[in-house]
C-alpha atoms as a PDB file:
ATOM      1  CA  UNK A   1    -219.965-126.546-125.772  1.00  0.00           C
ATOM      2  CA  UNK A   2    -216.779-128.069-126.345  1.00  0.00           C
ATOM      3  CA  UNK A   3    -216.102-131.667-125.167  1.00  0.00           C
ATOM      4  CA  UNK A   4    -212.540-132.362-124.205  1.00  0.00           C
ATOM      5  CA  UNK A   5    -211.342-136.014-123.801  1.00  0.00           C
ATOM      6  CA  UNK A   6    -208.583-136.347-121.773  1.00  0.00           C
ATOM      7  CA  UNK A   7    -205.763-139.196-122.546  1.00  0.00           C
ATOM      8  CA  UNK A   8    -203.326-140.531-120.261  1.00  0.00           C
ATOM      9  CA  UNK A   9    -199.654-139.345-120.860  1.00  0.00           C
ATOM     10  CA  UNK A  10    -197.027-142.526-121.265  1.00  0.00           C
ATOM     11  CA  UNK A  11    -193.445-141.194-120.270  1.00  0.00           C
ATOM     12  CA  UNK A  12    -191.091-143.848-121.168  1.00  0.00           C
ATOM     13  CA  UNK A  13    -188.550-144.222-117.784  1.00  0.00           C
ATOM     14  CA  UNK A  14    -184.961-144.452-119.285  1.00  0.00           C
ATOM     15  CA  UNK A  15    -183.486-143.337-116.329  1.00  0.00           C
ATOM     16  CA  UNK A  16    -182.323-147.004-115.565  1.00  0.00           C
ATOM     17  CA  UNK A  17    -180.843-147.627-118.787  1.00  0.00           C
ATOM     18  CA  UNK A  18    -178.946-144.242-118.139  1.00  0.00           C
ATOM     19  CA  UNK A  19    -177.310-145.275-114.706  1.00  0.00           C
ATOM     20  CA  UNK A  20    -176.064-148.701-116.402  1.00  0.00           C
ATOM     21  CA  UNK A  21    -174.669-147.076-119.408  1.00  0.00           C
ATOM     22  CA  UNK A  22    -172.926-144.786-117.069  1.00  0.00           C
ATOM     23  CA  UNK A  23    -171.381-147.313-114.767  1.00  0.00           C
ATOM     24  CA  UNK A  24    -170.618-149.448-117.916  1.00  0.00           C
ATOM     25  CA  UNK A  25    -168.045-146.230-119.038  1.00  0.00           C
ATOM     26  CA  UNK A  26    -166.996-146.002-116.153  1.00  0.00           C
ATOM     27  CA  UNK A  27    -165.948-149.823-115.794  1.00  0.00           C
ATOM     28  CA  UNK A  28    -164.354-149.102-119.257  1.00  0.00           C
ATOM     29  CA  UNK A  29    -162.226-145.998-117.962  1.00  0.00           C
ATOM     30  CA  UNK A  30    -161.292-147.808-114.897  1.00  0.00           C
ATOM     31  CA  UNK A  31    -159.858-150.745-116.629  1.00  0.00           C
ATOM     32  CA  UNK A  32    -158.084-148.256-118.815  1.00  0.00           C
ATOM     33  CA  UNK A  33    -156.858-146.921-115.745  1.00  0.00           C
ATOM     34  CA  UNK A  34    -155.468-149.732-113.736  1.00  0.00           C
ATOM     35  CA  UNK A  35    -154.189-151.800-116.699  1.00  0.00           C
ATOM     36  CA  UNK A  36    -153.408-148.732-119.008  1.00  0.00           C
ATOM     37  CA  UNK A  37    -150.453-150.825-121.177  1.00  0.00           C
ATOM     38  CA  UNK A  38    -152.460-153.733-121.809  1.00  0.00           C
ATOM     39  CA  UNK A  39    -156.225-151.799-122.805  1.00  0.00           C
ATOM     40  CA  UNK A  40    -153.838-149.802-124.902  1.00  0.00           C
ATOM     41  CA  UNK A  41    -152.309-153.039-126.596  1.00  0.00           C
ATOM     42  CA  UNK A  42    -156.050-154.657-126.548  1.00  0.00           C
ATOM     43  CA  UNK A  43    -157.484-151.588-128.278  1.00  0.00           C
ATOM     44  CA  UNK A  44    -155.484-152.270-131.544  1.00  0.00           C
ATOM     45  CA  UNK A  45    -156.364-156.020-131.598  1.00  0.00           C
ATOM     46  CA  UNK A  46    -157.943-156.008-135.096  1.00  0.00           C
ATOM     47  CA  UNK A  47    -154.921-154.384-136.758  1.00  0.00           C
ATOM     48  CA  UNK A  48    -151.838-155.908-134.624  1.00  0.00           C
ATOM     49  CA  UNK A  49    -151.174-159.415-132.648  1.00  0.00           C
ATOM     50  CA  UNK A  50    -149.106-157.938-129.906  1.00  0.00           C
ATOM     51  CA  UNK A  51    -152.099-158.525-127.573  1.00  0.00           C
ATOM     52  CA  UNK A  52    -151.866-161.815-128.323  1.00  0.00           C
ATOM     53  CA  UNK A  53    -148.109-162.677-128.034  1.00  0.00           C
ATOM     54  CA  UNK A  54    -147.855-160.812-124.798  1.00  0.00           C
ATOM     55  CA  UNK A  55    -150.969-162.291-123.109  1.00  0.00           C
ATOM     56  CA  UNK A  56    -150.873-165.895-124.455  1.00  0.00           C
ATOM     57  CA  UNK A  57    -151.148-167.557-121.511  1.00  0.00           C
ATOM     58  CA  UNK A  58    -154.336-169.318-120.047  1.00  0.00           C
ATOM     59  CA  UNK A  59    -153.938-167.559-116.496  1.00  0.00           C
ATOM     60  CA  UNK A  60    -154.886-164.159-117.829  1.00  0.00           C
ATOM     61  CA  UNK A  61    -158.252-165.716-119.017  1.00  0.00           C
ATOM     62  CA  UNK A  62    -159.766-164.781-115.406  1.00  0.00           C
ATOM     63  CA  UNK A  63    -157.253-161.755-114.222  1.00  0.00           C
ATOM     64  CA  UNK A  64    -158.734-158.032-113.236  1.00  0.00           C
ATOM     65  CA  UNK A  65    -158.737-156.705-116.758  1.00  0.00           C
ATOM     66  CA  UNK A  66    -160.927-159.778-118.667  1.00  0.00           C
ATOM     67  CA  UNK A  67    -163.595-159.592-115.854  1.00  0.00           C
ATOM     68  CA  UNK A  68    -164.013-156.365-115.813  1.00  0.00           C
ATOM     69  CA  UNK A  69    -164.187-156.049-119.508  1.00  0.00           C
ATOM     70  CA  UNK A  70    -166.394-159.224-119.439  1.00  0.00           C
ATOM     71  CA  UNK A  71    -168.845-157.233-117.807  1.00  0.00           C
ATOM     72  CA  UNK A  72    -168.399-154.358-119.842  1.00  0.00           C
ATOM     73  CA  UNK A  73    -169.137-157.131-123.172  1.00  0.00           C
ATOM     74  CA  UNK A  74    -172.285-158.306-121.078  1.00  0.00           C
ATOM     75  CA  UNK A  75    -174.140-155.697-120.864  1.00  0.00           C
ATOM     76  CA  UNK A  76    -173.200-154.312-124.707  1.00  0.00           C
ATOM     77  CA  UNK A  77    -174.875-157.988-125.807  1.00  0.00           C
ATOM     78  CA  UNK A  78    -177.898-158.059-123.219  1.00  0.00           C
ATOM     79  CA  UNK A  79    -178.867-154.348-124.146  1.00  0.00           C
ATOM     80  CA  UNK A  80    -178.387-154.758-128.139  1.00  0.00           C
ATOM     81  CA  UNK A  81    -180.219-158.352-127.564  1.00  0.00           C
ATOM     82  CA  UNK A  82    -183.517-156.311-126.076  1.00  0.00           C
ATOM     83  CA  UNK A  83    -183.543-154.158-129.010  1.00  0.00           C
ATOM     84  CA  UNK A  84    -183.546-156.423-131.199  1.00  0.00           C
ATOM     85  CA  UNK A  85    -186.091-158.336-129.355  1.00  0.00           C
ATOM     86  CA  UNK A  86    -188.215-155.387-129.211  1.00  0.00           C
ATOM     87  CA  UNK A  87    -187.913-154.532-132.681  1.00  0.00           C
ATOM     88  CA  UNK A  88    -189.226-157.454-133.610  1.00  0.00           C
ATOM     89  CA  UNK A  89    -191.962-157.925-131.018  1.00  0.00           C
ATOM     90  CA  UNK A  90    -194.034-155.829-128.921  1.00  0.00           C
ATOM     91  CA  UNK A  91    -191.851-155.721-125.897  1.00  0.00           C
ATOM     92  CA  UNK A  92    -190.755-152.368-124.684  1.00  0.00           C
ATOM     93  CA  UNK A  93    -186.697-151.228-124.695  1.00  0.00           C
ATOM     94  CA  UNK A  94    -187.622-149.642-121.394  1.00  0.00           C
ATOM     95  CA  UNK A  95    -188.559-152.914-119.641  1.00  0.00           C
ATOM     96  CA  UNK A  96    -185.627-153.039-117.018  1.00  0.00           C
ATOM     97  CA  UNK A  97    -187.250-156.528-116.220  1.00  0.00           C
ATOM     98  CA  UNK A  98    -186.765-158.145-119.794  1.00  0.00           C
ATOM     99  CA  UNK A  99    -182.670-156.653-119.186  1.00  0.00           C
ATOM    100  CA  UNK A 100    -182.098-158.388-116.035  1.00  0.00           C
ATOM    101  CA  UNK A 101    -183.490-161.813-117.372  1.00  0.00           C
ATOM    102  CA  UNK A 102    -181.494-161.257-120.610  1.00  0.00           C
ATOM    103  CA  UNK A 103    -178.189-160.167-118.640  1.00  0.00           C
ATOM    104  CA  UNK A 104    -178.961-163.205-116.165  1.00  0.00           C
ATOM    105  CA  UNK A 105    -179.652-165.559-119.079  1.00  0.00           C
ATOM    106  CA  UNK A 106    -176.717-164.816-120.768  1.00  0.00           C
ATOM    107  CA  UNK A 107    -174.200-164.916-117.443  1.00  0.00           C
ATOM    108  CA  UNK A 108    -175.547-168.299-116.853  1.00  0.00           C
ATOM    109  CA  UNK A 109    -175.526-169.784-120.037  1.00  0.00           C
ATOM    110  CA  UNK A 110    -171.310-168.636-120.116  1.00  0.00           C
ATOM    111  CA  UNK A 111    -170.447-169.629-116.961  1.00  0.00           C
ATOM    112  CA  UNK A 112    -172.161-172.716-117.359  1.00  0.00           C
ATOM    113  CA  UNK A 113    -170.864-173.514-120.483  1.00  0.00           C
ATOM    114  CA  UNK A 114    -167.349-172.491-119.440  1.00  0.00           C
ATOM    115  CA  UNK A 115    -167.348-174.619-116.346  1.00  0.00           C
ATOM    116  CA  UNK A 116    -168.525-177.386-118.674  1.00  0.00           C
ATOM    117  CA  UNK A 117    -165.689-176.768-120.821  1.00  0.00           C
ATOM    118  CA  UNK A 118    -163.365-177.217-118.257  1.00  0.00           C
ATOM    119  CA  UNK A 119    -164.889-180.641-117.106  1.00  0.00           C
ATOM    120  CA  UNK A 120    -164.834-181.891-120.408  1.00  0.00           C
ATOM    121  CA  UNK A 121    -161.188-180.861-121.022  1.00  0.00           C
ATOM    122  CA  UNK A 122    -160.239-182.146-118.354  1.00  0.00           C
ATOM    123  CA  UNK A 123    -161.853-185.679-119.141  1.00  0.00           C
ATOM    124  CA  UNK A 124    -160.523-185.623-122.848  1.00  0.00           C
ATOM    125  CA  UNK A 125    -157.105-184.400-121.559  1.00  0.00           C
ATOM    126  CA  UNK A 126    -156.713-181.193-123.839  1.00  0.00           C
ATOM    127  CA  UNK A 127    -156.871-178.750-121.328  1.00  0.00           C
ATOM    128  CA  UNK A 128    -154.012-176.962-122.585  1.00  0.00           C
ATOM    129  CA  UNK A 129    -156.152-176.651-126.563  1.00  0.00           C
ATOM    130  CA  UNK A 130    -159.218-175.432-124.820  1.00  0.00           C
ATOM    131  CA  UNK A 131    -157.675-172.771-122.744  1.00  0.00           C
ATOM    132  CA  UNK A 132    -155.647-171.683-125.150  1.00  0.00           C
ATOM    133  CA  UNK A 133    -158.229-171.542-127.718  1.00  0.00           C
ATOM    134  CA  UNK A 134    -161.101-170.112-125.354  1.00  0.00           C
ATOM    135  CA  UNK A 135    -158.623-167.372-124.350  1.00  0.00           C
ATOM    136  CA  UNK A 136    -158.781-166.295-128.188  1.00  0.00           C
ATOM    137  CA  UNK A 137    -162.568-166.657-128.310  1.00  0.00           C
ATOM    138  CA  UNK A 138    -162.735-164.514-125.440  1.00  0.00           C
ATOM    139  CA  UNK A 139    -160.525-161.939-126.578  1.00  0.00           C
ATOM    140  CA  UNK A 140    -162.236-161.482-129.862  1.00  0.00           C
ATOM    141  CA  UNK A 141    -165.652-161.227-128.646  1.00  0.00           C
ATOM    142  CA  UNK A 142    -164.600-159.275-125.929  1.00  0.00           C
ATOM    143  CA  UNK A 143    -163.430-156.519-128.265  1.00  0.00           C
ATOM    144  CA  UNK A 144    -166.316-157.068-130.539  1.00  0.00           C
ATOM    145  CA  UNK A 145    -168.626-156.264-127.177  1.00  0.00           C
ATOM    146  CA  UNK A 146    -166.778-152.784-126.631  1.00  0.00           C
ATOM    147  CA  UNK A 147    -167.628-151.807-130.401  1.00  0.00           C
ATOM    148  CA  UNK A 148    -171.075-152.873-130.009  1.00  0.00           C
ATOM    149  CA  UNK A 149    -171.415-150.428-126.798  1.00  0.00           C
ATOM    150  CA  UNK A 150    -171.667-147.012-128.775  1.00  0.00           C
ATOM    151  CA  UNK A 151    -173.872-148.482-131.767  1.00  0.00           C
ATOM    152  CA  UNK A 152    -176.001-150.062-128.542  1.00  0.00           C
ATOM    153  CA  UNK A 153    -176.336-146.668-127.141  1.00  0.00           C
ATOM    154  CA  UNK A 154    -177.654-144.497-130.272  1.00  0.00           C
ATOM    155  CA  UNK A 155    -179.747-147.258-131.358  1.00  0.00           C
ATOM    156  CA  UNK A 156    -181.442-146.906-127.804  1.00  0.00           C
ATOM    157  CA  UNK A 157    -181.907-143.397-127.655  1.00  0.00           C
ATOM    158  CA  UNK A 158    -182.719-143.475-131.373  1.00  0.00           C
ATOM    159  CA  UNK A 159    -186.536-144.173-132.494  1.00  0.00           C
ATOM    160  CA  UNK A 160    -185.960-144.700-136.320  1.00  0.00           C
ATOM    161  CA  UNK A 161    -183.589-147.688-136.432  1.00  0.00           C
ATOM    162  CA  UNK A 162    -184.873-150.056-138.846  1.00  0.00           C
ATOM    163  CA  UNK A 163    -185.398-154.061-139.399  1.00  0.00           C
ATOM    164  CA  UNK A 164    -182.409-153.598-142.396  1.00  0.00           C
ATOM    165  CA  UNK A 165    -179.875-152.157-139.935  1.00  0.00           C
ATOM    166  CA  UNK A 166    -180.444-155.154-137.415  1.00  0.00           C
ATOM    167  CA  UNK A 167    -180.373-157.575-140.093  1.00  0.00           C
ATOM    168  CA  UNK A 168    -177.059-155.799-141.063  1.00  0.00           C
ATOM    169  CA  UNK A 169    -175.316-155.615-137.708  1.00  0.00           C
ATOM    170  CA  UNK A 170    -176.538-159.270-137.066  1.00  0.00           C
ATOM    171  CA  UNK A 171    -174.867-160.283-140.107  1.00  0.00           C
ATOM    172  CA  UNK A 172    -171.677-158.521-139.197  1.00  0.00           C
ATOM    173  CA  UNK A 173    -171.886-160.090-135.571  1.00  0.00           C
ATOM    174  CA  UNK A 174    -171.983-163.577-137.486  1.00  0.00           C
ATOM    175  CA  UNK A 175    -169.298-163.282-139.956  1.00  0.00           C
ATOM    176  CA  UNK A 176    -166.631-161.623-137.600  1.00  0.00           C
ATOM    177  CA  UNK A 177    -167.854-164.834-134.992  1.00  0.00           C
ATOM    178  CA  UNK A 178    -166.732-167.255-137.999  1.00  0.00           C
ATOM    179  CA  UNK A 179    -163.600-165.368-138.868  1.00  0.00           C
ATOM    180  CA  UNK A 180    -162.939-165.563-134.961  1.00  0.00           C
ATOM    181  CA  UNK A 181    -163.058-169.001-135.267  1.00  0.00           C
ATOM    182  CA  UNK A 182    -160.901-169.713-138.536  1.00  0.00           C
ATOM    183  CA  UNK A 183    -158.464-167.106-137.023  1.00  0.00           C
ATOM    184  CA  UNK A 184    -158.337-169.017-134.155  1.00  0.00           C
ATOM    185  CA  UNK A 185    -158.103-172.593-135.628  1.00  0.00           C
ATOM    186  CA  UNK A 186    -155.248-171.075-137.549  1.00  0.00           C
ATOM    187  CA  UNK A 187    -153.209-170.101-134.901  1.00  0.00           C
ATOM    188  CA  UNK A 188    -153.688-173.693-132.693  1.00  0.00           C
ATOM    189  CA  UNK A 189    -153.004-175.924-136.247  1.00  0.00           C
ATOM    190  CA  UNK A 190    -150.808-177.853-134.348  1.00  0.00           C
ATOM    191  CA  UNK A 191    -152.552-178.620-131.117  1.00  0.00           C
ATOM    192  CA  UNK A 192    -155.686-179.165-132.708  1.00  0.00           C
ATOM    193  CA  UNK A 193    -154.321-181.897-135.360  1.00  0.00           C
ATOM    194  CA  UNK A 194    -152.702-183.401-132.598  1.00  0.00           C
ATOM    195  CA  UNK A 195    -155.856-184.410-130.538  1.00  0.00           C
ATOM    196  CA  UNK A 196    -158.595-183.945-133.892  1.00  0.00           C
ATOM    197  CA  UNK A 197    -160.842-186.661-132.942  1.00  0.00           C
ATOM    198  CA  UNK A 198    -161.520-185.074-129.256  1.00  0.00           C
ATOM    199  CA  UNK A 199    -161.522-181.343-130.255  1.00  0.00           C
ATOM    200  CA  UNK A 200    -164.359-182.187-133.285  1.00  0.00           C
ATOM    201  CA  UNK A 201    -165.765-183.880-129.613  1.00  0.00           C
ATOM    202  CA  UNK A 202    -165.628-180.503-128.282  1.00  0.00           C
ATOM    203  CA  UNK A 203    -166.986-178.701-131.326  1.00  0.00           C
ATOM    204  CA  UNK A 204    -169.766-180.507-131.689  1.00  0.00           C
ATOM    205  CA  UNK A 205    -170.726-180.458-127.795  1.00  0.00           C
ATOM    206  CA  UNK A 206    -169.978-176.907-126.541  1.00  0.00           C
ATOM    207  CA  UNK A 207    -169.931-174.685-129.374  1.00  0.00           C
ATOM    208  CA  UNK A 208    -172.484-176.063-132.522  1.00  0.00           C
ATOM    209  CA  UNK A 209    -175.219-177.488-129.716  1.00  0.00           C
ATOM    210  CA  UNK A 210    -176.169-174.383-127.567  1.00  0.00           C
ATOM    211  CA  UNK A 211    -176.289-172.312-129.931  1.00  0.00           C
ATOM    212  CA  UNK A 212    -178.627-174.575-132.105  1.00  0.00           C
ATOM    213  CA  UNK A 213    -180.473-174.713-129.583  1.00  0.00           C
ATOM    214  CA  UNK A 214    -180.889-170.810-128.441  1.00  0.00           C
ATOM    215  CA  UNK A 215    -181.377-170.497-132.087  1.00  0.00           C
ATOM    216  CA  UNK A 216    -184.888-172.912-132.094  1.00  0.00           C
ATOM    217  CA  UNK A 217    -185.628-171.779-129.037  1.00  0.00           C
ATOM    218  CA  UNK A 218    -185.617-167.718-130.197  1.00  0.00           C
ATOM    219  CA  UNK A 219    -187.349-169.480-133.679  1.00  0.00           C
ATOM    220  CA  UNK A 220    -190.272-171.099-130.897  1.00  0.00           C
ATOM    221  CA  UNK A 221    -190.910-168.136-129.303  1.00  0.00           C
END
C-alpha cells in the first residue's frame, strides 16, 4: 500500500505589491499629464540643464509635480530597499508589513531631516544656499527614483537576481549620489564660498551624520 504524505502548499500573495506598482504608474502618467512641459523637460535631466534653468527657484521644491513625483521616488527606494533586505536575510519580498515600515521609515527620516534643514538654515542664515542646493539634491534623486522603478519591478517578479547585481546597482546608486553632490557644489561655487564655515556646519550635521548612522545601524542588525 502506498503511503502518501501530504505537504502544505505556500502561495506567495503579490497581489499587494501589484496594486502599488499600479497606482505608482499611474501617479507617474498623471504628473505627465497635468505638468506635461515640465516632466517632458525633467525627463532629459541627465543629458540637458534646461530643467534646471527654468525651475531654479526654491518655491517649486514643494509644488504639485515634486510631491507627486516624491511619492513616485518613495516607493521605487522602499520596494528596491526590501529586496535587498531580503536578499540578504531571510525576510520575505512579499511581507507588505516590512514595506509599510520601510516606506514609513524612510518618509520620516526626510521630512524630518528636511524640517531640520530648514531650522538650521534659518539659524545659520543661508537659507537661500540650502534651498537652492536641496532643490538640486532633490531633483537628482528624484530622477534617479523613476529609473530605479522598472529595474525594482523585474527584480521583484524575478527569482534569479543575484548578490553581484545588488552589489552593482548599489554601487551605481552611490557614485551617481557623489556626482550629485560635486555637480551640485559646482553649480552653488559662489554661495557656498561665501558662507564655507556654516555650510561644512551643514555638511557635517544633515548630510555625513544620518547616513553614518543608518549605515551602523543596517551593519547592527
Amino acid at each position: 500500500m502506498t503511503a502518501y504524505e501530504l505537504h502544505p502548499r505556500i502561495v506567495e500573495n503579490k497581489d499587494w505589491a501589484t496594486v502599488l506598482f499600479v497606482v505608482t504608474i499611474a501617479l507617474l502618467v498623471l504628473a505627465k499629464s497635468l505638468f506635461e512641459n515640465r516632466f517632458n523637460d525633467f525627463i532629459r535631466l541627465i543629458i540637458s540643464d534646461k530643467y534646471f534653468k527654468i525651475y531654479k527657484e526654491s518655491s517649486h521644491l514643494v509644488g504639485g509635480f515634486t510631491i507627486l513625483l516624491f511619492l513616485i521616488n518613495l516607493v521605487s527606494i522602499s520596494f528596491f530597499t526590501q529586496l535587498v533586505i531580503c536578499n540578504f536575510t531571510k525576510a520575505a519580498k512579499t511581507d507588505w508589513v516590512l514595506f509599510v515600515q520601510i516606506f514609513t521609515g524612510f518618509s520620516v527620516f526626510i521630512l524630518s531631516k528636511f524640517l531640520i534643514e530648514k531650522i538650521i538654515a534659518n539659524i545659520f542664515n543661508i537659507e537661500e544656499l540650502i534651498e537652492q542646493f536641496n532643490l538640486q539634491k532633490v531633483n537628482f534623486r528624484t530622477y534617479l527614483g523613476l529609473l530605479l522603478l522598472p529595474i525594482t519591478i523585474v527584480l521583484y517578479y524575478s527569482n534569479y537576481a543575484s548578490n553581484h547585481v545588488f552589489f552593482a546597482i548599489i554601487g551605481v546608486l552611490l557614485i551617481i549620489n557623489v556626482l550629485t553632490y560635486v555637480f551640485s557644489l559646482r553649480i552653488y561655487q559662489n554661495l557656498i564660498f561665501s558662507k564655507m564655515f556654516y555650510f561644512i556646519l551643514y555638511l557635517c550635521a544633515l548630510e555625513i551624520a544620518p547616513y553614518y548612522f543608518i549605515y551602523y545601524l543596517i551593519r547592527k542588525i
